[in-house]
Protein backbone atom coordinates (compact mmCIF):
# COMPACT_ATOMS: atom_id res chain seq x y z
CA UNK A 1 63.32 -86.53 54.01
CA UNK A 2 65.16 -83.09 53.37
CA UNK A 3 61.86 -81.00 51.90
CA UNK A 4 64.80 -78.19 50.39
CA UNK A 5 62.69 -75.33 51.54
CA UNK A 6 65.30 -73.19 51.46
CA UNK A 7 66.83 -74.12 47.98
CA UNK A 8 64.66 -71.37 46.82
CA UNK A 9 66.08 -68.29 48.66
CA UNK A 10 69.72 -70.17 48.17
CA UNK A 11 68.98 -69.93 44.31
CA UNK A 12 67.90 -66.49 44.76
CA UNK A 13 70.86 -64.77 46.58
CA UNK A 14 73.12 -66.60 43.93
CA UNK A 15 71.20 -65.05 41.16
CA UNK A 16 71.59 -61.33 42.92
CA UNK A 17 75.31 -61.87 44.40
CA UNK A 18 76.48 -63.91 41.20
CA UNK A 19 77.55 -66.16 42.98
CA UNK A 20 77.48 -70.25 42.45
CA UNK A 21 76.45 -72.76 44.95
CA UNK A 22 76.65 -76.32 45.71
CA UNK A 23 73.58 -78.03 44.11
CA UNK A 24 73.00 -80.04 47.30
CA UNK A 25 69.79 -81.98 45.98
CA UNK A 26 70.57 -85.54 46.11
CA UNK A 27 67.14 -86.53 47.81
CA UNK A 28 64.68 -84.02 45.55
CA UNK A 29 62.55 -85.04 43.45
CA UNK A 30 61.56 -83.61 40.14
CA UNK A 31 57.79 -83.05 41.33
CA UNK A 32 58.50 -80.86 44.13
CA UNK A 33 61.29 -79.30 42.17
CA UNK A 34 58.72 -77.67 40.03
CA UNK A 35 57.34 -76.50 43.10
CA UNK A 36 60.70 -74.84 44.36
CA UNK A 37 61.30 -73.51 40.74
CA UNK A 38 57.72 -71.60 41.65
CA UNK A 39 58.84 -69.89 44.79
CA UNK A 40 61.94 -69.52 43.27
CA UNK A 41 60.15 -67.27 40.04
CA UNK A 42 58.18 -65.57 43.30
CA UNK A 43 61.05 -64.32 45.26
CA UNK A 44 62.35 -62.93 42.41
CA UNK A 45 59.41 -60.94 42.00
CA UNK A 46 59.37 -60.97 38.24
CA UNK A 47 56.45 -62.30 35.64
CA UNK A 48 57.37 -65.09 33.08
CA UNK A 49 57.32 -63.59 29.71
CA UNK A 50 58.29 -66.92 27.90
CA UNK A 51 58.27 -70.46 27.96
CA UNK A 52 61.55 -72.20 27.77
CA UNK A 53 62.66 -76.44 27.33
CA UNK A 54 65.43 -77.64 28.21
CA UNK A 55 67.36 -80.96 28.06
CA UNK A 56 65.17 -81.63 24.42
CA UNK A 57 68.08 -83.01 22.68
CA UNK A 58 70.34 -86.20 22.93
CA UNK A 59 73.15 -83.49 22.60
CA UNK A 60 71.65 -81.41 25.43
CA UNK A 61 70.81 -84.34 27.67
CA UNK A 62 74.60 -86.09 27.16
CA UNK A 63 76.08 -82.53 28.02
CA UNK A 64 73.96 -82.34 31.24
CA UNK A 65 73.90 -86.18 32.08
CA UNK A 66 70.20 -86.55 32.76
CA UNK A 67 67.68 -88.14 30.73
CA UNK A 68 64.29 -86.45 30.21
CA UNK A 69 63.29 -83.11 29.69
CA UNK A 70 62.64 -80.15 31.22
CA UNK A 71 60.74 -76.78 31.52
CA UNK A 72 61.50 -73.22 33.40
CA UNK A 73 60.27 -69.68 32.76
CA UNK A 74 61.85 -66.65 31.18
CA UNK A 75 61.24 -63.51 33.88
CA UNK A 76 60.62 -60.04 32.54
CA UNK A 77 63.67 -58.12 31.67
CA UNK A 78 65.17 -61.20 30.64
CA UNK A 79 64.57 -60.07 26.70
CA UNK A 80 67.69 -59.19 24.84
CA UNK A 81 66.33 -56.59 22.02
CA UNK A 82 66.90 -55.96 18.99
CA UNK A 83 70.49 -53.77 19.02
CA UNK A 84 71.57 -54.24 22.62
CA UNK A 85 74.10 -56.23 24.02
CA UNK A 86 73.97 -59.25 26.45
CA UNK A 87 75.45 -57.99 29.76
CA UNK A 88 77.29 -60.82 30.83
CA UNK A 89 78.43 -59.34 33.89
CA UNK A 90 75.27 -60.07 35.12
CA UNK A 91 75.48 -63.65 34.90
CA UNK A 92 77.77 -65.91 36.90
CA UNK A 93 78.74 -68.37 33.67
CA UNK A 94 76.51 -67.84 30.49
CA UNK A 95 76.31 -70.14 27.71
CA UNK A 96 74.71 -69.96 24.88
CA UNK A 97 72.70 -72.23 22.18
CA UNK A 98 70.12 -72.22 19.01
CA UNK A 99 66.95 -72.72 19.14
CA UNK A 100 63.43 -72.65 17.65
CA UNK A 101 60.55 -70.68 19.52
CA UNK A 102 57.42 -71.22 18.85
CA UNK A 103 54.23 -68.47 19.48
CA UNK A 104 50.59 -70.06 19.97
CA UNK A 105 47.82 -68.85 18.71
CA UNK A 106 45.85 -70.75 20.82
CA UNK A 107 45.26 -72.14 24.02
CA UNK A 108 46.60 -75.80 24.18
CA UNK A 109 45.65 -78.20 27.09
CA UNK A 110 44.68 -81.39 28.46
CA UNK A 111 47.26 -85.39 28.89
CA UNK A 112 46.53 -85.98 25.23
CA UNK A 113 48.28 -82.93 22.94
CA UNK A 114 50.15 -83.96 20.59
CA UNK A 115 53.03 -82.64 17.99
CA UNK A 116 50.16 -81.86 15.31
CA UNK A 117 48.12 -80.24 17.82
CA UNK A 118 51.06 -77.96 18.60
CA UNK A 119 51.49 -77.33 15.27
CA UNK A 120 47.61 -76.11 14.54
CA UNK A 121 47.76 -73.76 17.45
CA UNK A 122 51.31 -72.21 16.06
CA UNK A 123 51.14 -68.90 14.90
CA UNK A 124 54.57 -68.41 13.98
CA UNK A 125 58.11 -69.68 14.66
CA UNK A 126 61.10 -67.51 15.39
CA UNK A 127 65.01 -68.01 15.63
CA UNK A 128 66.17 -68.14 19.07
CA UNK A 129 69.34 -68.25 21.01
CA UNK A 130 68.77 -68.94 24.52
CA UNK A 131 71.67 -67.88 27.27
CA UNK A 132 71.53 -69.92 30.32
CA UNK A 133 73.31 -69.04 33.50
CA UNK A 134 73.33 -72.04 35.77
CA UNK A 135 73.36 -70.94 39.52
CA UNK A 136 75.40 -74.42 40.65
CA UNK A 137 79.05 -74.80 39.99
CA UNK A 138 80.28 -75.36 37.18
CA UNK A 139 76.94 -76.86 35.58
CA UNK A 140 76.77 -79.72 37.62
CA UNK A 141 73.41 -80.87 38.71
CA UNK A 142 70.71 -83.47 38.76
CA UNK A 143 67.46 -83.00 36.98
CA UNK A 144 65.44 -81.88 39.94
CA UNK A 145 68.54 -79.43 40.80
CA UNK A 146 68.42 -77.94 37.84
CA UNK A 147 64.37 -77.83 37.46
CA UNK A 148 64.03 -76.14 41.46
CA UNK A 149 66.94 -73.67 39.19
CA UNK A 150 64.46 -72.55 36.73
CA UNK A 151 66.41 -74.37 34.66
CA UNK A 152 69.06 -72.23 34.16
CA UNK A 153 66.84 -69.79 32.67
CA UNK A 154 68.49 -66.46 32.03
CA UNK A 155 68.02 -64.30 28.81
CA UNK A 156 66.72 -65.10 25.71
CA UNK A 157 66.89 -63.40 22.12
CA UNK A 158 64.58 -64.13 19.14
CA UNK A 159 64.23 -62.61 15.58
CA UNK A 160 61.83 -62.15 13.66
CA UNK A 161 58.58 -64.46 13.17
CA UNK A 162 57.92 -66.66 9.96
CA UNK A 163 54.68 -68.35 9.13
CA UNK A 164 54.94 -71.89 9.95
CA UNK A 165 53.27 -73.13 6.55
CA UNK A 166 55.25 -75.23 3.98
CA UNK A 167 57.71 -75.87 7.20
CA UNK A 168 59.03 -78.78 7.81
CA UNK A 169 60.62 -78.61 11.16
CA UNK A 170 62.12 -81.67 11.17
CA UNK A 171 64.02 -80.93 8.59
CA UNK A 172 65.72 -77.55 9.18
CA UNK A 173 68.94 -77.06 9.23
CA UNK A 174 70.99 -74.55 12.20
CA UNK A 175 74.22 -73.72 11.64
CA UNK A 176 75.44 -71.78 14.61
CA UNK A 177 78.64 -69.30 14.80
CA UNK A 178 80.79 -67.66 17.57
CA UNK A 179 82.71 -64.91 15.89
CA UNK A 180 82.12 -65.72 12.80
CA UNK A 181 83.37 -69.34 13.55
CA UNK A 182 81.46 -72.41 13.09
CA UNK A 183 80.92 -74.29 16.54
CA UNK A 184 77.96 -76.80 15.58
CA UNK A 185 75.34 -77.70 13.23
CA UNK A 186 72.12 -79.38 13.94
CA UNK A 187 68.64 -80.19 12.37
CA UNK A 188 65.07 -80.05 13.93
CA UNK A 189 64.66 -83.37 14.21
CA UNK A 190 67.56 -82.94 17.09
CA UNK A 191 64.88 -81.72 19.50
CA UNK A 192 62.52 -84.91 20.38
CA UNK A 193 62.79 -86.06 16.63
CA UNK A 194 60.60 -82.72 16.13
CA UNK A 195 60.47 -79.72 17.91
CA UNK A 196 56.42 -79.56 18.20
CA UNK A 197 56.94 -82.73 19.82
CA UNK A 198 59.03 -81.17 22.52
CA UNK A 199 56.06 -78.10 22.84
CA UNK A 200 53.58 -81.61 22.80
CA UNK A 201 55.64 -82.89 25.87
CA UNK A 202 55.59 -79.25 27.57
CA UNK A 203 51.48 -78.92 27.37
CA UNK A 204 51.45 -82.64 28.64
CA UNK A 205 53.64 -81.78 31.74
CA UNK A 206 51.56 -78.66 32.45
CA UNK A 207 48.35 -80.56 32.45
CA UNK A 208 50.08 -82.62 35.48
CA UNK A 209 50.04 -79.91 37.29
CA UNK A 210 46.46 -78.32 36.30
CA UNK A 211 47.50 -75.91 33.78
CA UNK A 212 47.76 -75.26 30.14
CA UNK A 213 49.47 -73.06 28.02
CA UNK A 214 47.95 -70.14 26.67
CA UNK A 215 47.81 -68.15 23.11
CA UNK A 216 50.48 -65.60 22.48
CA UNK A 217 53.36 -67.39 24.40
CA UNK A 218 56.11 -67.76 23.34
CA UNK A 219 58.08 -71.01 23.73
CA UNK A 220 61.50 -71.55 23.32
CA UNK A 221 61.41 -75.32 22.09
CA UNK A 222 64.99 -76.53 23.35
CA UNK A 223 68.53 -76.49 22.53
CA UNK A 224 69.50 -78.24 18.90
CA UNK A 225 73.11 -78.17 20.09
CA UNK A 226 75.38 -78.14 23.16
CA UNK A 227 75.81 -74.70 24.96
CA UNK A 228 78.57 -72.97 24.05
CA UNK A 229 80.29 -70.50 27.03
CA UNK A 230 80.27 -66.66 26.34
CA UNK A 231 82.30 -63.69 27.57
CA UNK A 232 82.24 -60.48 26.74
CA UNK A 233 83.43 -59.22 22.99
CA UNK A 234 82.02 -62.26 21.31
CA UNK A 235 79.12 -62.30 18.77
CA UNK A 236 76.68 -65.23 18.25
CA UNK A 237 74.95 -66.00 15.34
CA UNK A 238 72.06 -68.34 14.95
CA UNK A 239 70.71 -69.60 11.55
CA UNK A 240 68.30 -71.43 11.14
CA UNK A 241 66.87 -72.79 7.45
CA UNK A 242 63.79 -70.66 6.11
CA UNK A 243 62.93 -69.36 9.56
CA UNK A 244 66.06 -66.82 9.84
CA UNK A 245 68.53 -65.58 11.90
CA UNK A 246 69.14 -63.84 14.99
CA UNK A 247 72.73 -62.45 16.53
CA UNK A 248 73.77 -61.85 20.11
CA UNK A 249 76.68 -59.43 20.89
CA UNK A 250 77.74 -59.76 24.33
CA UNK A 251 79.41 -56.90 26.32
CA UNK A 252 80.49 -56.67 30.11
């Protein structure tokens, strides 16, 4: 059975030429596409700075035509501040979508976490729009393609941080804008019925693998809609009902 040892450097090389490839992953499996997606992250040669879901929502999952979901690692440099623009010439097909992130104030571990445990340990919650940049063509992939992928991890903007008291995430509204434009609305509840239940899942699938995750990350939760392309001179706008709003300008 085809081990895809070299999926990693393949995934690599696309990432620095911009340049997609074939998925080509018919016989990998999701476990030892979480052990690609590591030696992916390593030949790189850049430190995760943030947690990120993916495939959390029905919406997300239809899109991508897979069924469960996901997790990958944002790399340093991958933070869009505050003021500066989302080069998309560095990406080989960005899309964009809203989400919730959510920073820990405490270490969270073991099979057994659940959605209230997530939300004890929460320090905060921020706006998010995450950009993904799939390295197969044209966004087609299996699960375990797009796991060994990082899953389509790319760049990531947040704004500012809300106590999560009085909160219910479930019920938030996002109504998210291109130019001003309405291209989709969602609530929490769009991301595993609640989006501490999709952090729940993530500490769950960590402790698979003997690990936990630790205070002060952050964690993008997942997307509440379907990603929406990008290209340079556009202007995304996230907003999301009493946690904020964050906006993405995108340049070459």
């Amino acid at each position: 059975m085809n081990d895809y040892a070299d999926l990693p450097r393949r995934l690599a090389d696309a990432i620095t030429t911009r340049t997609a490839i074939s998925p080509d992953a018919d016989e990998l499996t999701v476990s030892r596409a979480y052990e690609l997606q590591d030696e992916l992250i390593s030949l790189l040669g850049r430190a995760p700075v943030a947690a990120k879901l993916g495939l959390t929502s029905v919406a997300k999952q239809q899109q991508m035509n897979v069924d469960e979901p996901a997790y990958g690692w944002l790399l340093q440099g991958s933070h869009v501040e505050v003021g500066n623009e989302l080069a998309c010439g560095e990406l080989i097909q960005p899309r964009v979508e809203p989400e919730i992130a959510f920073l820990m104030g405490r270490d969270l571990e073991g099979p057994d976490v659940t959605a209230t445990d997530v939300l004890r340990a929460t320090e905060a919650v921020l706006p998010a729009i995450d950009v993904l940049d799939s390295r197969y063509a044209g966004y087609w992939f299996t699960l375990p393609a797009v796991v060994a992928d990082n899953v389509s991890s790319a760049r990531y903007a947040v704004g500012n941080p809300v106590p999560l008291s009085q909160i219910d995430l479930r019920l938030v509204g996002c109504v998210f804008e291109v130019d001003g434009r309405l291209v989709a609305t969602a609530a929490g509840a769009a991301i595993l019925d609640h989006p501490a239940a999709a952090v729940a899942w993530f500490v769950r699938a960590l402790a698979l693998r003997g690990r936990r995750l630790e205070a002060g990350t952050l964690v993008l939760a997942g997307a509440m809609t379907a990603a929406v392309p990008v290209s340079p001179g556009q202007v995304v706008r996230a907003t999301i009902d009493r946690i904020g709003s964050v906006e993405l300008r995108c340049g070459p």
